[in-house]
C-alpha atoms as a PDB file:
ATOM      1  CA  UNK A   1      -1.744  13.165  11.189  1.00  0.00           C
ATOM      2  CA  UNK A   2      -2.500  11.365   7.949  1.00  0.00           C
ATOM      3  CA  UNK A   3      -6.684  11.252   7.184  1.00  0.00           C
ATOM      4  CA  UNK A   4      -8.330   8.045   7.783  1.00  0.00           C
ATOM      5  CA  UNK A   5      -8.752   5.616   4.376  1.00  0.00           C
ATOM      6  CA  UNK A   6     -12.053   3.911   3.163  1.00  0.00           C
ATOM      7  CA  UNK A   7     -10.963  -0.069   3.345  1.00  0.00           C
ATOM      8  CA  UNK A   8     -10.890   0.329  -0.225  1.00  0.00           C
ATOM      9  CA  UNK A   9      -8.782   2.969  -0.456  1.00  0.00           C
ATOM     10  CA  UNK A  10      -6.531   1.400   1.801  1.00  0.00           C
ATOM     11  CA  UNK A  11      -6.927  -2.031   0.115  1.00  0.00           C
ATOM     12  CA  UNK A  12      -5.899  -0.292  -3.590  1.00  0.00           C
ATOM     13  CA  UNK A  13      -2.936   2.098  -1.586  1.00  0.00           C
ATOM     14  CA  UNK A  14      -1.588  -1.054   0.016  1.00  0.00           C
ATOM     15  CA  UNK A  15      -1.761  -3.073  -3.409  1.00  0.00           C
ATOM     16  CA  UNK A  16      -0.093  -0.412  -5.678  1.00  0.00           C
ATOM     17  CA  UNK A  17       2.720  -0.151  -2.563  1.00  0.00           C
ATOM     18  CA  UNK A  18       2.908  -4.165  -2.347  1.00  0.00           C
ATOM     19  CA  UNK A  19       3.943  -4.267  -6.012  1.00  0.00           C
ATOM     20  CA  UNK A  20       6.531  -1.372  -6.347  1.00  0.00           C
ATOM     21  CA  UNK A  21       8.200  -2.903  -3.419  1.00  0.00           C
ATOM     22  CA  UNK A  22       8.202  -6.916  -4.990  1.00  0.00           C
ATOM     23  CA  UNK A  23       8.202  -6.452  -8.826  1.00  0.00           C
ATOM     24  CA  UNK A  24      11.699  -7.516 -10.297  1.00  0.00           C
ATOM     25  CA  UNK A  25      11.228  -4.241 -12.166  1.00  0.00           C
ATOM     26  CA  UNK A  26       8.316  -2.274 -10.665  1.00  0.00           C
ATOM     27  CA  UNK A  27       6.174  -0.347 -12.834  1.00  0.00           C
ATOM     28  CA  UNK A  28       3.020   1.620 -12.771  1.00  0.00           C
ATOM     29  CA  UNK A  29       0.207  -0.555 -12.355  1.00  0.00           C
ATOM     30  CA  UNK A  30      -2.856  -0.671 -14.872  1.00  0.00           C
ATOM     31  CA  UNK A  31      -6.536  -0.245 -13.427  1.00  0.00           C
ATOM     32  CA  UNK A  32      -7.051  -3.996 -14.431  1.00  0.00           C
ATOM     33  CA  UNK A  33      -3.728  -5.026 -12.636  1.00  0.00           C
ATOM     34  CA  UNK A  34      -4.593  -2.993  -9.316  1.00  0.00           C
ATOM     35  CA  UNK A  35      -8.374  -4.797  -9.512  1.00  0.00           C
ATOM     36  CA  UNK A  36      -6.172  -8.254  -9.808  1.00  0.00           C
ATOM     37  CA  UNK A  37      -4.189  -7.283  -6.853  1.00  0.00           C
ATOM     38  CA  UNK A  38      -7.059  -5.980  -4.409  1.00  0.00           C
ATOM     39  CA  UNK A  39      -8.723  -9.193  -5.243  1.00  0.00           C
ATOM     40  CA  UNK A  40      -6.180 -11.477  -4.622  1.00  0.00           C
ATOM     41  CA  UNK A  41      -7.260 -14.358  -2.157  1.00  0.00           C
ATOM     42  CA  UNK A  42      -3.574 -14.623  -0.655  1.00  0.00           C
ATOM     43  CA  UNK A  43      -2.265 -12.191   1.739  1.00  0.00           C
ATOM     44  CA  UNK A  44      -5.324 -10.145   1.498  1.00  0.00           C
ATOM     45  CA  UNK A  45      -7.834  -9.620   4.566  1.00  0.00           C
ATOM     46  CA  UNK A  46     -10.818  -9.233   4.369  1.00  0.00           C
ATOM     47  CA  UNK A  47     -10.888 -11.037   0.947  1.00  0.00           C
ATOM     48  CA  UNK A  48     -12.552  -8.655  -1.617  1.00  0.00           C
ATOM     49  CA  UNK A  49     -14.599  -8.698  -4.897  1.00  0.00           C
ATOM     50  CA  UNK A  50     -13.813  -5.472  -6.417  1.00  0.00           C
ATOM     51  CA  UNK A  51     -14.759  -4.034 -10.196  1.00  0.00           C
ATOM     52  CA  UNK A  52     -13.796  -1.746 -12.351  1.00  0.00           C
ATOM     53  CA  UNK A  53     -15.060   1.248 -11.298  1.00  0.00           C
ATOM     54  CA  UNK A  54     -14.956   0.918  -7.792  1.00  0.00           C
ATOM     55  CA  UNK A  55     -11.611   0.537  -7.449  1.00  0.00           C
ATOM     56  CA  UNK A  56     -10.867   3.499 -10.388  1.00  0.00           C
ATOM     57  CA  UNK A  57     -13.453   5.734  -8.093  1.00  0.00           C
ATOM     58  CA  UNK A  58     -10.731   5.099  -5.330  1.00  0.00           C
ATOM     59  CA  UNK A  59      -7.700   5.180  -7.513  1.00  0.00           C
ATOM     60  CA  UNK A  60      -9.285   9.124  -8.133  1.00  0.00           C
ATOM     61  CA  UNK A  61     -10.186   9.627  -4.608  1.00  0.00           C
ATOM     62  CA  UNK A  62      -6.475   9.121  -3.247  1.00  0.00           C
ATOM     63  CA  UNK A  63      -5.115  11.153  -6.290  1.00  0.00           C
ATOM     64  CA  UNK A  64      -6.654  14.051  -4.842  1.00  0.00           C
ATOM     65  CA  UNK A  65      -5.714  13.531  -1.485  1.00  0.00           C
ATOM     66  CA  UNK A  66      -2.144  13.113  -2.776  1.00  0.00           C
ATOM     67  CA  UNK A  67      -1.332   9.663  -2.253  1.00  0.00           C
ATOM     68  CA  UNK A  68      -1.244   8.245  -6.041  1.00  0.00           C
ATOM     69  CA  UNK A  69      -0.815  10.065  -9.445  1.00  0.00           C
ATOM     70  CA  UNK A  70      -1.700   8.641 -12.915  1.00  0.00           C
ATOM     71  CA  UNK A  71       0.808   8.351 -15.535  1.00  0.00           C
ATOM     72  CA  UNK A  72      -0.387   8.772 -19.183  1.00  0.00           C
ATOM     73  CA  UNK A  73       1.219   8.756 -22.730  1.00  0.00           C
ATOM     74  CA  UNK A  74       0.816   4.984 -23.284  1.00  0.00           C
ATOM     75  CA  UNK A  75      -1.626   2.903 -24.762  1.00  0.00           C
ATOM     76  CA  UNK A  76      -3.688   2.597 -20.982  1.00  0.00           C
ATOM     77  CA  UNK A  77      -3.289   4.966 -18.011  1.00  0.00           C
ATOM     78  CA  UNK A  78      -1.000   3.778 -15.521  1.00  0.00           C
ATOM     79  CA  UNK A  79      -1.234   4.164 -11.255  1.00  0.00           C
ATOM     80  CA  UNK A  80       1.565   4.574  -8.929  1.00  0.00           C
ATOM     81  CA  UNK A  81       1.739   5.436  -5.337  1.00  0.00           C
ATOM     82  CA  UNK A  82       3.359   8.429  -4.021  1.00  0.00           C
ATOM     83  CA  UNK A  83       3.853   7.947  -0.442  1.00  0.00           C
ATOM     84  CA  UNK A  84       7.762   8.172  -0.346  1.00  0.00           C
ATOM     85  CA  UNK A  85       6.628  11.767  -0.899  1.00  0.00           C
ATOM     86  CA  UNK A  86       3.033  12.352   0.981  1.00  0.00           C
ATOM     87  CA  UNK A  87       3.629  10.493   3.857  1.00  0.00           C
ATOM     88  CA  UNK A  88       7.476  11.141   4.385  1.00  0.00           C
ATOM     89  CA  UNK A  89       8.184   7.077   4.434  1.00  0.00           C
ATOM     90  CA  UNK A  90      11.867   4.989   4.666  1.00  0.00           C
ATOM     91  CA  UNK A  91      11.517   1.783   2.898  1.00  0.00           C
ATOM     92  CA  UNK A  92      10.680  -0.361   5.849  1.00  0.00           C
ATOM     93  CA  UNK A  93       8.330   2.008   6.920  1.00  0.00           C
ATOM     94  CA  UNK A  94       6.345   1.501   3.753  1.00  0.00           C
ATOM     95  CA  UNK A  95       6.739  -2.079   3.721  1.00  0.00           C
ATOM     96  CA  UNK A  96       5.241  -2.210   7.103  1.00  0.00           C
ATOM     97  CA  UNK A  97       2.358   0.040   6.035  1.00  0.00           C
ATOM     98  CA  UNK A  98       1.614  -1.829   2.717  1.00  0.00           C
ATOM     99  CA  UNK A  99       1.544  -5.198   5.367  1.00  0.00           C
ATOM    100  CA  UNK A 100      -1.099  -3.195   7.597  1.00  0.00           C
ATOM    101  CA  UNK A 101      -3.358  -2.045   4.739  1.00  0.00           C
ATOM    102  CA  UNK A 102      -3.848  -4.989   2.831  1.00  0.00           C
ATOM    103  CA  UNK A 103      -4.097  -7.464   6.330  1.00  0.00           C
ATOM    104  CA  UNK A 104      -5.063  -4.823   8.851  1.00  0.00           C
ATOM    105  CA  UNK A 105      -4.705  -5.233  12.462  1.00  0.00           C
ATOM    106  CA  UNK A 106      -1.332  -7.405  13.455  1.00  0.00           C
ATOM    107  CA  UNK A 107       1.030  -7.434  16.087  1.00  0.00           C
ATOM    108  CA  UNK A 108       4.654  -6.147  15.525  1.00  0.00           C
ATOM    109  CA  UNK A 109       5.720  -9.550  15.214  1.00  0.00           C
ATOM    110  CA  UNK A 110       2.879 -10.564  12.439  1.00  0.00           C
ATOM    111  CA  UNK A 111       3.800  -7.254  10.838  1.00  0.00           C
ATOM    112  CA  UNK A 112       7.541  -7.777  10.873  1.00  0.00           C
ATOM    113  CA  UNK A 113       7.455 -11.119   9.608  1.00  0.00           C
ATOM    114  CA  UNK A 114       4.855 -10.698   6.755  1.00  0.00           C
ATOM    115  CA  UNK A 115       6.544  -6.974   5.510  1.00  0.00           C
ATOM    116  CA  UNK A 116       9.667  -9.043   5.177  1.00  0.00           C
ATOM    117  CA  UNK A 117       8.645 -10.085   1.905  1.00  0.00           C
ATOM    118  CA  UNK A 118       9.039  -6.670   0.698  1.00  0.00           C
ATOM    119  CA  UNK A 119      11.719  -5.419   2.429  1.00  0.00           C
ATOM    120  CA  UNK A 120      14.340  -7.001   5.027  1.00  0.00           C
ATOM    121  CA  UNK A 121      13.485  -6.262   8.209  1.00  0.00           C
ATOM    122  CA  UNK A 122      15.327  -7.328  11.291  1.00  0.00           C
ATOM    123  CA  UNK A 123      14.092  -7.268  14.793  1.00  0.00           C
ATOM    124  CA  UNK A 124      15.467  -3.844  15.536  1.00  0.00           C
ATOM    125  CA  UNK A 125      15.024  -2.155  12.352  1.00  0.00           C
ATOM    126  CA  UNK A 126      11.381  -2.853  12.804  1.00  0.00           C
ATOM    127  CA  UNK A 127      10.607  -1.806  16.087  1.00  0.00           C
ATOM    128  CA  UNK A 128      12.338   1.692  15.206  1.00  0.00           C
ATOM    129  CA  UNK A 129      10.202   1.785  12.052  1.00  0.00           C
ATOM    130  CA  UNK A 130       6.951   1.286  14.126  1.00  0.00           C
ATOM    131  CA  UNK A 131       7.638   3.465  17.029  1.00  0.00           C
ATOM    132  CA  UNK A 132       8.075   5.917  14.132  1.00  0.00           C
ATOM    133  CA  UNK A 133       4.717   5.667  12.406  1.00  0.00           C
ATOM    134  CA  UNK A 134       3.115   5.428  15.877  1.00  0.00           C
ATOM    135  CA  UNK A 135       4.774   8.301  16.396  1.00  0.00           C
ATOM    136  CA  UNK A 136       3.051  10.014  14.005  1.00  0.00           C
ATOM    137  CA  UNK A 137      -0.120   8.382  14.321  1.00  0.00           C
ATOM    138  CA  UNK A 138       0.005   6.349  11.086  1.00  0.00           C
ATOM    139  CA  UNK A 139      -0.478   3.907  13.450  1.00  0.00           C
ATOM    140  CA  UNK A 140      -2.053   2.403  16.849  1.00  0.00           C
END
């Protein structure tokens, strides 16, 4: 069973997830470009005013616990989640878990609909992908 996430932890995991899975070419994110993305006033809930070093405070919290590593060697450190990995995800799985942490509570349908976006997701394809993170109590 996964540990419970601060909402900003989940709000910065769910951002960094969002973008790998819609970037034409998906690339590490920058501290400024996750801050951009967990303040974003479209498909966001709640809507948040984050800075600096709140969200880089959370960007180092979830490195430790696994779920992000930092890539250096370039002019700015770069962030990129590593859930494929920590949390044993398929592709719709993650999509539907990037839906729930940047929008929280949904129904299936809500979820389905709104992870589409980042990966397709038919009716059945879904509900296997749920029942599999409920599964293992990613989620209720």
């Amino acid at each position: 069973m996964p540990e419970p996430l601060s909402v900003l932890e989940r709000r910065v995991l769910g951002v960094l997830v969002e973008k790998a899975l819609t970037a034409a070419a998906p690339e590490p994110l920058t501290l400024n470009a996750v801050v951009l993305g967990a303040n974003q006033k479209s498909n966001r809930d709640p809507v948040l005013t984050l800075e600096e070093p709140e969200v880089d405070d959370a960007l180092e919290r979830l490195q430790r616990k696994g779920l992000v590593f930092r890539i250096t060697g370039g002019r700015v450190e770069r962030w990129r989640h590593n859930l494929y990995d920590a949390w044993n995800v398929s592709k719709p799985e993650l999509a539907l878990l990037a839906e729930l942490l940047l929008r929280g509570p949904q129904t299936a349908a809500e979820a389905r609909a709104r992870a589409s976006r980042m990966e397709p997701l038919d009716h059945e394809t879904a509900a296997t992908a749920i029942k599999s993170l409920a599964d293992r109590a990613f989620i209720v």
